[in-house]
Protein backbone atom coordinates (compact mmCIF):
# COMPACT_ATOMS: atom_id res chain seq x y z
CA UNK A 1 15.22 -32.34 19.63
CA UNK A 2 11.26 -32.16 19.98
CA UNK A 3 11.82 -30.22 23.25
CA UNK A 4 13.69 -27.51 21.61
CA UNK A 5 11.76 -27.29 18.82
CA UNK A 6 8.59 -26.69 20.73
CA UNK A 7 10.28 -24.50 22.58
CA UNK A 8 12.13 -22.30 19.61
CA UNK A 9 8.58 -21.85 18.38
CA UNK A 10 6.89 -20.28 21.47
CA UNK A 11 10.02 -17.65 21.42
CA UNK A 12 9.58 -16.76 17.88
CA UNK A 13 5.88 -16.74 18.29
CA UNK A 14 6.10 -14.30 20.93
CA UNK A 15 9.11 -12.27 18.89
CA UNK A 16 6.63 -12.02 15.59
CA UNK A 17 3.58 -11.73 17.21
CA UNK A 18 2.48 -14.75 15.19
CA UNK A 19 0.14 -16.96 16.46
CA UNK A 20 2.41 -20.41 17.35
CA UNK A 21 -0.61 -22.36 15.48
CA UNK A 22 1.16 -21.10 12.63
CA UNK A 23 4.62 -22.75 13.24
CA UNK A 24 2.81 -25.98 14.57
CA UNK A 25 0.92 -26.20 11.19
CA UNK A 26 4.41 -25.72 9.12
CA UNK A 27 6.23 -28.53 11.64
CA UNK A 28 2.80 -30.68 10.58
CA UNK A 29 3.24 -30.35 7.12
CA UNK A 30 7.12 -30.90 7.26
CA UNK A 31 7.08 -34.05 9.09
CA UNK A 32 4.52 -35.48 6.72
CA UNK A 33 6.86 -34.25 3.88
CA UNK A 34 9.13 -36.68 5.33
CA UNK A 35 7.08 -39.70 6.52
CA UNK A 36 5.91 -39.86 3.57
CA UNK A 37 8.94 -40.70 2.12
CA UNK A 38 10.15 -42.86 4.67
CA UNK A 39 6.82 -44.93 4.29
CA UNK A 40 4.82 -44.41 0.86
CA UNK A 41 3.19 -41.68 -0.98
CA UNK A 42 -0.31 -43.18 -0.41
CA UNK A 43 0.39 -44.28 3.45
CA UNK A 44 -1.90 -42.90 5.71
CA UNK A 45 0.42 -40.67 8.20
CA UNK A 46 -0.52 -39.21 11.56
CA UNK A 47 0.81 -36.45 13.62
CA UNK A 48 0.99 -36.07 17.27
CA UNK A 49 2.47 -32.96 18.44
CA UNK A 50 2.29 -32.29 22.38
CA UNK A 51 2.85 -29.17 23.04
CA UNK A 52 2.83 -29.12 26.80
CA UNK A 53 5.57 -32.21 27.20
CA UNK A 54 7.18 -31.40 24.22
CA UNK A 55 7.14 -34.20 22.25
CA UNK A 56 6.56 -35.11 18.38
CA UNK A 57 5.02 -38.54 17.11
CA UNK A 58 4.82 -39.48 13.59
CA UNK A 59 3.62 -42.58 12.43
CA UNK A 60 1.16 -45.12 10.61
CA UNK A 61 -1.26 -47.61 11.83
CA UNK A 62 -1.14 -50.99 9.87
CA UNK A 63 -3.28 -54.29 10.21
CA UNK A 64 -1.13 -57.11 10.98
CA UNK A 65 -2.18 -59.96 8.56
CA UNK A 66 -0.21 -63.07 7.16
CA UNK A 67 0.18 -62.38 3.57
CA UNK A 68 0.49 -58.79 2.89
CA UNK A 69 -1.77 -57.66 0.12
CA UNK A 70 -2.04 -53.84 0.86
CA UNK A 71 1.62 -52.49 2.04
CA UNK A 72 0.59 -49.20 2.61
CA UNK A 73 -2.15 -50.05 5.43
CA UNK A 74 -0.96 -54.09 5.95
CA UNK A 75 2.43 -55.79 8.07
CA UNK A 76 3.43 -59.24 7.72
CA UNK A 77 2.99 -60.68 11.40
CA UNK A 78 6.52 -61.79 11.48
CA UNK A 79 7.80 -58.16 10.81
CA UNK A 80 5.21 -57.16 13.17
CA UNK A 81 6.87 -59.14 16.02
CA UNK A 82 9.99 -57.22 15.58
CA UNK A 83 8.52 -54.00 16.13
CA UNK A 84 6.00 -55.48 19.63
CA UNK A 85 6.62 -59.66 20.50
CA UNK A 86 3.09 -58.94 21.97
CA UNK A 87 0.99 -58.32 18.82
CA UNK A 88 -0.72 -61.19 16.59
CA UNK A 89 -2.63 -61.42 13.35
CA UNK A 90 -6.14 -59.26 13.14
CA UNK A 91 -4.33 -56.46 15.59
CA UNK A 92 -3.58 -53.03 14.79
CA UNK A 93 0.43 -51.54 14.99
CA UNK A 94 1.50 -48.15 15.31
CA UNK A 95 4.80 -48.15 13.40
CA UNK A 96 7.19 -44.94 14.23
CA UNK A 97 9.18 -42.65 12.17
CA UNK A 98 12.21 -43.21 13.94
CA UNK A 99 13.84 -40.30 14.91
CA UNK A 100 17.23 -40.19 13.34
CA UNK A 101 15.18 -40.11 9.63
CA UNK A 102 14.39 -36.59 10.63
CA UNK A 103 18.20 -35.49 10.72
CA UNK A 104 19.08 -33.13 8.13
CA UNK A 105 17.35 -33.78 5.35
CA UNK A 106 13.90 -33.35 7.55
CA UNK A 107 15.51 -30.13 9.42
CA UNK A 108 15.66 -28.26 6.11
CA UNK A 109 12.49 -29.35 5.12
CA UNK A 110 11.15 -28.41 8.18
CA UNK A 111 12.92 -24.73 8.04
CA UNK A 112 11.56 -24.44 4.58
CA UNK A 113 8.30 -24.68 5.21
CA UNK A 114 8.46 -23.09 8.83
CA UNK A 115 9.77 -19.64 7.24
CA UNK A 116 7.38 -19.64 4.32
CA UNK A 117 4.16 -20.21 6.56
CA UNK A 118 5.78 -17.06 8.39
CA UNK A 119 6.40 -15.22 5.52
CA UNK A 120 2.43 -15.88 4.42
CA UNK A 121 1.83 -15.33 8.12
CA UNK A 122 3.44 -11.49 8.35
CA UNK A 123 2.08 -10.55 4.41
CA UNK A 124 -1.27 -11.14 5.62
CA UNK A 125 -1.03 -8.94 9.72
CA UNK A 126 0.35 -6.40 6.75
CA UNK A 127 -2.56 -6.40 4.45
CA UNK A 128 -5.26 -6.82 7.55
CA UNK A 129 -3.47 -4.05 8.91
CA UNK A 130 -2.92 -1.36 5.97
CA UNK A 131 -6.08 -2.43 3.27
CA UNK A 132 -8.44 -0.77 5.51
CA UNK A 133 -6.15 2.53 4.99
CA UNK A 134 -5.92 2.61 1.45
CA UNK A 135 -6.27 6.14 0.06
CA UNK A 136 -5.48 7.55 3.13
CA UNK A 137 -2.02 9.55 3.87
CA UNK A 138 0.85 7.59 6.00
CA UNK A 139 4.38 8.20 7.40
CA UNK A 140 7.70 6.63 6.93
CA UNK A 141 11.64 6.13 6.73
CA UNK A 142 13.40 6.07 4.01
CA UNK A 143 15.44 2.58 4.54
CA UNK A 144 16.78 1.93 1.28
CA UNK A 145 16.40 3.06 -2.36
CA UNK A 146 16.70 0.60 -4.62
CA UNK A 147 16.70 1.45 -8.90
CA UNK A 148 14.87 4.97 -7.86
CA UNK A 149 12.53 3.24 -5.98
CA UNK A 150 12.13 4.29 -2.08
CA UNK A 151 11.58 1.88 0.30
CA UNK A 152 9.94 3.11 2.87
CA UNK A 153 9.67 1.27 6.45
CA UNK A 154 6.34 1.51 8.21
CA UNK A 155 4.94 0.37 11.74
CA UNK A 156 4.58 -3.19 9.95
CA UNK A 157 6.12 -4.05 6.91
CA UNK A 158 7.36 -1.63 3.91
CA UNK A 159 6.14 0.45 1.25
CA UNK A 160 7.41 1.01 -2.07
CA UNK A 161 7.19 4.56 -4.19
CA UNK A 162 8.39 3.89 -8.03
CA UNK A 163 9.83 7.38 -9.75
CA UNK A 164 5.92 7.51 -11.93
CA UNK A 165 5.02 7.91 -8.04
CA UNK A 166 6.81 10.80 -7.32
CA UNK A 167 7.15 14.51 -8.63
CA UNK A 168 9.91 15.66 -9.88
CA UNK A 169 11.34 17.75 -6.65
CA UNK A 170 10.93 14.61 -4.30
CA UNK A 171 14.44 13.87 -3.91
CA UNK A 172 15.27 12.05 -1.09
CA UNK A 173 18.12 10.27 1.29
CA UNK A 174 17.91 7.11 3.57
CA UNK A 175 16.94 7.97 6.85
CA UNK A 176 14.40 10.73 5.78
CA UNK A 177 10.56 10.86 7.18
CA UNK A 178 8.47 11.22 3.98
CA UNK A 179 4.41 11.34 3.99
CA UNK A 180 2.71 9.30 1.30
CA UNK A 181 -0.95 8.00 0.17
CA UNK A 182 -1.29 4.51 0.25
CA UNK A 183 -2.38 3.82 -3.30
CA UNK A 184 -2.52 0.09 -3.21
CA UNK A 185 -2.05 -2.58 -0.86
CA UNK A 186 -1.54 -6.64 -2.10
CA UNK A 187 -2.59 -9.82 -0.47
CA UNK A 188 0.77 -11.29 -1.14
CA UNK A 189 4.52 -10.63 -3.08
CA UNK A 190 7.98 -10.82 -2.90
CA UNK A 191 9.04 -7.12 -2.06
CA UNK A 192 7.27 -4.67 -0.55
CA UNK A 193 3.18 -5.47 -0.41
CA UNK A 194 1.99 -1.81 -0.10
CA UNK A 195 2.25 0.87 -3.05
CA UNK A 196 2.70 4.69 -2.27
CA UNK A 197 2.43 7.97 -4.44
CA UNK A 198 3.21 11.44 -4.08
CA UNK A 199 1.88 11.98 -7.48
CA UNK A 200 -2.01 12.08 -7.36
CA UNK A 201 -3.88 14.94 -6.52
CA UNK A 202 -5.61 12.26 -3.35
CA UNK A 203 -2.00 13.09 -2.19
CA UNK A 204 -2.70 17.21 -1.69
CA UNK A 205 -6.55 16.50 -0.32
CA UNK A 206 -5.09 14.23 2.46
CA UNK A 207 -2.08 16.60 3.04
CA UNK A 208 -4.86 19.69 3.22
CA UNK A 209 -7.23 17.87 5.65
CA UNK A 210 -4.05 16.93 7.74
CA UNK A 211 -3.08 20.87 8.14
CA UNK A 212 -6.60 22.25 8.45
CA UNK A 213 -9.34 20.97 10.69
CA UNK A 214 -12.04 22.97 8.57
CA UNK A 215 -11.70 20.70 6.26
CA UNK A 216 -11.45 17.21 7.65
CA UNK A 217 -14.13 18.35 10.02
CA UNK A 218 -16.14 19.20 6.53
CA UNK A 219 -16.46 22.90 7.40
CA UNK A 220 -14.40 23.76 4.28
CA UNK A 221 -14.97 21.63 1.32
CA UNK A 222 -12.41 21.14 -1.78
CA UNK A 223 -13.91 21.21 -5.22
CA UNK A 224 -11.59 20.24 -7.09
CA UNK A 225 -7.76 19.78 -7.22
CA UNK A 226 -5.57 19.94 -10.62
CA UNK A 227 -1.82 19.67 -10.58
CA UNK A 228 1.60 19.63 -12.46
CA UNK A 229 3.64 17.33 -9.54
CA UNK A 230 6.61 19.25 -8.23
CA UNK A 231 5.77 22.05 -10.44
CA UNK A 232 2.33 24.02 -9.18
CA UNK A 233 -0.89 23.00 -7.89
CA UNK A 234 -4.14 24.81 -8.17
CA UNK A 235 -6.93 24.15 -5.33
CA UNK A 236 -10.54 25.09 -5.77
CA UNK A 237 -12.41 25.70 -2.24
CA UNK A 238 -15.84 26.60 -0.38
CA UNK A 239 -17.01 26.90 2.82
CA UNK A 240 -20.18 25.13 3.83
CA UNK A 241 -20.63 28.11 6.66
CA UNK A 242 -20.72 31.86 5.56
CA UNK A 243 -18.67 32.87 8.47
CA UNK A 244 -15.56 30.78 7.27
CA UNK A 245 -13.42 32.22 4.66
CA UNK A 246 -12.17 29.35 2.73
CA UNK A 247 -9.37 30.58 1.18
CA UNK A 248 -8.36 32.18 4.65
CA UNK A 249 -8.94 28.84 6.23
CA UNK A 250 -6.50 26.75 3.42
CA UNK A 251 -3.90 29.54 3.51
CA UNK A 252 -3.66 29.47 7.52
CA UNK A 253 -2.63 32.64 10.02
CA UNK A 254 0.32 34.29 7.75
CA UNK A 255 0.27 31.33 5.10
CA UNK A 256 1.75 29.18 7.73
CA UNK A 257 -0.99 26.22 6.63
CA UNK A 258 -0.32 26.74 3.08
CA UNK A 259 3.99 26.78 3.71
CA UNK A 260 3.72 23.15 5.73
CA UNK A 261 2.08 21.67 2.79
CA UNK A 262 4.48 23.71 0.34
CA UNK A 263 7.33 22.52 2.24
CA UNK A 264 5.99 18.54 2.34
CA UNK A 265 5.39 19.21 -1.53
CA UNK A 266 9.87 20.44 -1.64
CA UNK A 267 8.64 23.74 -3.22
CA UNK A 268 6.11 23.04 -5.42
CA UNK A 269 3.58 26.34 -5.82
CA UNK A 270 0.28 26.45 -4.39
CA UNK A 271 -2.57 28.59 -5.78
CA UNK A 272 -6.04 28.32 -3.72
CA UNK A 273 -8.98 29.55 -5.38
CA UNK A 274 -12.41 30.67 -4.35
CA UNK A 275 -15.14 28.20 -6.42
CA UNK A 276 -18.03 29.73 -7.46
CA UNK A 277 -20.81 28.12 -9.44
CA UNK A 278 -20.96 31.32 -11.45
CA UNK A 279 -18.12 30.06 -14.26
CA UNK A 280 -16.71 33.63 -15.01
CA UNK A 281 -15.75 34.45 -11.23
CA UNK A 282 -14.67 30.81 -11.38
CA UNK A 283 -12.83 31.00 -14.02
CA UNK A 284 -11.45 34.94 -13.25
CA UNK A 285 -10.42 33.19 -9.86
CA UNK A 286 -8.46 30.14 -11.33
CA UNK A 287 -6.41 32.09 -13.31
CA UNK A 288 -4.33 33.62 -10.83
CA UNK A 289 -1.95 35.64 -10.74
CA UNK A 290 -3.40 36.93 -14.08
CA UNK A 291 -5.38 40.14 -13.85
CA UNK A 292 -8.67 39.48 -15.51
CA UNK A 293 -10.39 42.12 -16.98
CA UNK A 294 -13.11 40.29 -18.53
CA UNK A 295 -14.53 36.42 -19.19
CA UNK A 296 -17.35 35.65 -21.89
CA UNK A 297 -18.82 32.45 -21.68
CA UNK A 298 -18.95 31.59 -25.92
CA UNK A 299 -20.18 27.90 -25.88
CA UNK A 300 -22.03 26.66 -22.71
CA UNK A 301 -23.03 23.34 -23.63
CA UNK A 302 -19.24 22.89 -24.91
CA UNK A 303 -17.53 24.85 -21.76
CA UNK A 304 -15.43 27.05 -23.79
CA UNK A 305 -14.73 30.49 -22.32
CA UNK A 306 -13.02 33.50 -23.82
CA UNK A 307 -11.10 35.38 -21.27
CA UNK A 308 -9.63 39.00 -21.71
CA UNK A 309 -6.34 40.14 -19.59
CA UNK A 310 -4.55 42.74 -19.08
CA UNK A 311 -1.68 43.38 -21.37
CA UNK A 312 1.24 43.16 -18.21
CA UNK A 313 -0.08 39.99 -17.27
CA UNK A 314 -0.75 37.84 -20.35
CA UNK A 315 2.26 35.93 -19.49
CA UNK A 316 1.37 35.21 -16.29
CA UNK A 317 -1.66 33.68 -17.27
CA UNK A 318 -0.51 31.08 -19.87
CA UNK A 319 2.43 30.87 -17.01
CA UNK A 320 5.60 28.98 -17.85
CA UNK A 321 5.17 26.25 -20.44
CA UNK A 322 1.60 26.74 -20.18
CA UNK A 323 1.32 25.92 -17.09
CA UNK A 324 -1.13 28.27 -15.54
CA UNK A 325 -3.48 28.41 -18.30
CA UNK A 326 -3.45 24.39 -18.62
CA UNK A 327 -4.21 23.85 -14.56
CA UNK A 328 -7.02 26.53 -14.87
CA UNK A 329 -8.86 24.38 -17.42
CA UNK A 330 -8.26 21.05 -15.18
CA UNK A 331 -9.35 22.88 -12.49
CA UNK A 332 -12.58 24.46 -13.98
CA UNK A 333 -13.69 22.45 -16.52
CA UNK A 334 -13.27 24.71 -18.93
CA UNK A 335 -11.67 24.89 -22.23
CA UNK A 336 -10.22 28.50 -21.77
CA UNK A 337 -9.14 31.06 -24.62
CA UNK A 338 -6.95 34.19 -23.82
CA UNK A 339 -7.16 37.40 -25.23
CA UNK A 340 -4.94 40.64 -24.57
CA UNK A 341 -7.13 43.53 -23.29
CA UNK A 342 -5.32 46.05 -25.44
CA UNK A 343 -6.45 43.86 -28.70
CA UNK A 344 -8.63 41.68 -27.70
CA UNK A 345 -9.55 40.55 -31.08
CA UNK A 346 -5.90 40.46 -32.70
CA UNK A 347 -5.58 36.59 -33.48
CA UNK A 348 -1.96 36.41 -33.02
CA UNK A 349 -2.40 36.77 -29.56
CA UNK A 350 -4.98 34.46 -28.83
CA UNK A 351 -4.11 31.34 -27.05
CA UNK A 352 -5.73 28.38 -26.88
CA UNK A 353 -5.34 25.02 -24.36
C-alpha cells in the first residue's frame, strides 16, 4: 500500500507540476490524524516516510516501567513483552500503527487532506504567477458562463468577468478568445482567484499600447482617457517628439490601428483627440464631431468654459443622451456650457453638463 502510494505521488507531482514535498506533507499530516486516534490525543507520534524504498512508519516511543503512571509516554513491561520478549523495564519501545488501522477510514482522511494541500498548492503557482501582472491586459477562452459571469481559462488557472465588468456590447459564447485587464488577483478562494474587466478605461490604455508601439515605447503619450463602455470612448494624446503625429500614430495607416481596438471594443466609437495645454484648442478638440466656432474660458479657477457651435452641429455636440458633451468634460476637466452660434446668448439653448 506504502509502495503505491509513494509512487501515485511522484506521478501526480510530475502531472501538476507540484513539488511532491507537498503531497508528502499532506500524507504526514493524515497519518497523524489517525495515530492519533489509534493512540491518544496528547501521544507523542512520529513519522517515517522513505521515499526511496517506499515505505511508511508511524508510531510512538514509550518507556517500559512496572506501574504505568503516564499512558501516553509509559507501557506496562508485561504488555511490553508482547510487542518484543527481548525488552525489560527502564528500555525504550517503538510501538507501530499497525497497518490495517489505516484502511478506509485513514484512506479518506488521507485523500482529504492530500487534495486540499493541492488545491492551496495550485491557488498559490496562480497568484505567484498572475499578481505580478495585475493591471496589465491578458488573453483567454471563454469555458463556461455561469449567472452572466464569464469564466475565462488562462495558461494557469481561470479568471472571472462579473456583468459590472463588462460593457454593454460584450456579448459573448463559450469557446471565444476575449482580451481582459487583470483587475485583481487573490491569495486564495473557492472559484476563480483572478478578477477581469472590460469596463475601466486601464482596459483602452493597455489595448492602445498593444496596437501601437509609439506608445508603449513612450513616443506617444495618452493624457487622459474618458468613456461610456460599449457606447463611445474619447482619447486625449501627445507626442513627446515633434515629428510624430499623435493622432496619426493612434489612428494607424487607413484607421486600421484605431478599427482593431474598435473591433476588440464590439463597436464601441472611438474619438482621439489632440491635447493641448491651451484649454480652448483642448476643449475645441474634445468636442468632436461638433464644429466649434468659438470657446471662452468664463471661470478659470472653477474650469468652466462657454463654448459656441455652429447651428448644424449643436446636436452633435451634446451627442446622443449627452453623450458627447458629458465625455468632453471627463476628458478635459472642464465643466463645459454650449451655446448656438446663431444665438449665442438665447438661454433656451444653452446646455449645461
Amino acid at each position: 500500500m506504502a509502495e503505491e502510494l509513494l509512487s501515485s505521488i511522484k506521478q501526480m507531482s510530475k502531472e501538476r507540476g507540484i513539488s511532491p514535498d507537498i503531497f508528502y506533507s499532506a500524507i504526514e499530516e493524515a497519518l497523524l490524524t489517525v495515530a492519533k486516534k489509534y493512540f491518544s490525543e496528547d501521544t507523542d507520534v512520529q513519522v517515517n516516510i522513505d521515499k526511496d524504498r517506499g515505505q511508511i512508519q508511524v508510531y510512538t516511543t514509550k518507556l517500559i516501567v512496572k506501574n504505568v503512571q503516564n499512558p501516553s509516554q509509559e507501557i506496562d513491561w508485561k504488555a511490553a513483552l508482547k510487542i518484543d520478549p527481548k525488552v525489560k523495564e527502564g528500555d525504550e519501545i517503538k510501538i507501530f500503527l499497525p497497518g490495517e488501522t489505516l484502511g478506509r477510514i485513514a484512506a479518506q482522511t488521507a485523500k482529504h487532506i492530500i487534495m486540499h494541500k493541492v488545491l492551496q498548492a495550485e491557488q498559490q503557482k496562480i497568484f505567484d504567477k498572475y499578481y505580478p501582472l495585475t493591471g496589465t491586459l491578458v488573453s483567454g477562452e471563454i469555458r463556461r458562463i455561469e449567472n452572466k459571469n464569464l469564466i475565462v481559462g488562462l495558461d494557469l488557472g481561470e479568471a472571472i468577468l462579473p456583468p459590472k465588468e463588462l460593457s454593454a456590447k460584450d456579448e459573448f459564447t463559450r469557446g471565444e478568445i476575449i482580451k481582459f485587464l487583470i483587475k485583481r488577483v487573490f491569495p486564495e478562494g473557492k472559484g476563480p482567484l483572478i478578477l477581469g474587466s472590460r469596463y475601466m478605461n486601464d482596459f483602452i490604455l493597455e489595448l492602445i499600447k498593444m496596437e501601437v508601439p509609439e506608445v508603449s515605447e513612450g513616443i506617444v503619450k495618452v493624457f487622459s482617457i474618458s468613456r461610456e463602455p460599449g457606447v463611445k470612448t474619447k482619447v486625449a494624446v501627445y507626442s513627446t517628439e515633434k515629428t510624430v503625429d499623435p493622432v496619426g500614430a493612434i489612428v494607424g495607416m487607413n484607421g486600421n490601428r484605431v478599427l482593431s481596438i474598435t473591433k476588440e471594443l464590439r463597436g464601441e466609437r472611438i474619438d482621439v483627440i489632440a491635447w493641448s495645454n491651451s484649454p480652448e484648442r483642448f476643449i475645441s478638440s474634445a468636442l468632436t464631431p461638433a464644429d466649434v466656432i468659438k470657446v471662452k474660458v468664463v471661470d478659470q479657477e472653477e474650469k468652466k468654459a462657454e463654448v459656441t457651435v455652429t447651428e448644424d452641429s449643436l446636436s452633435a455636440a451634446i451627442g446622443k443622451k449627452g453623450i458627447n458633451i458629458k465625455l468632453a468634460s471627463k476628458l478635459t476637466g472642464w465643466n463645459i456650457q454650449l451655446t448656438n452660434g446663431r444665438e449665442e446668448n438665447a438661454p433656451g439653448i444653452q446646455k449645461k453638463l
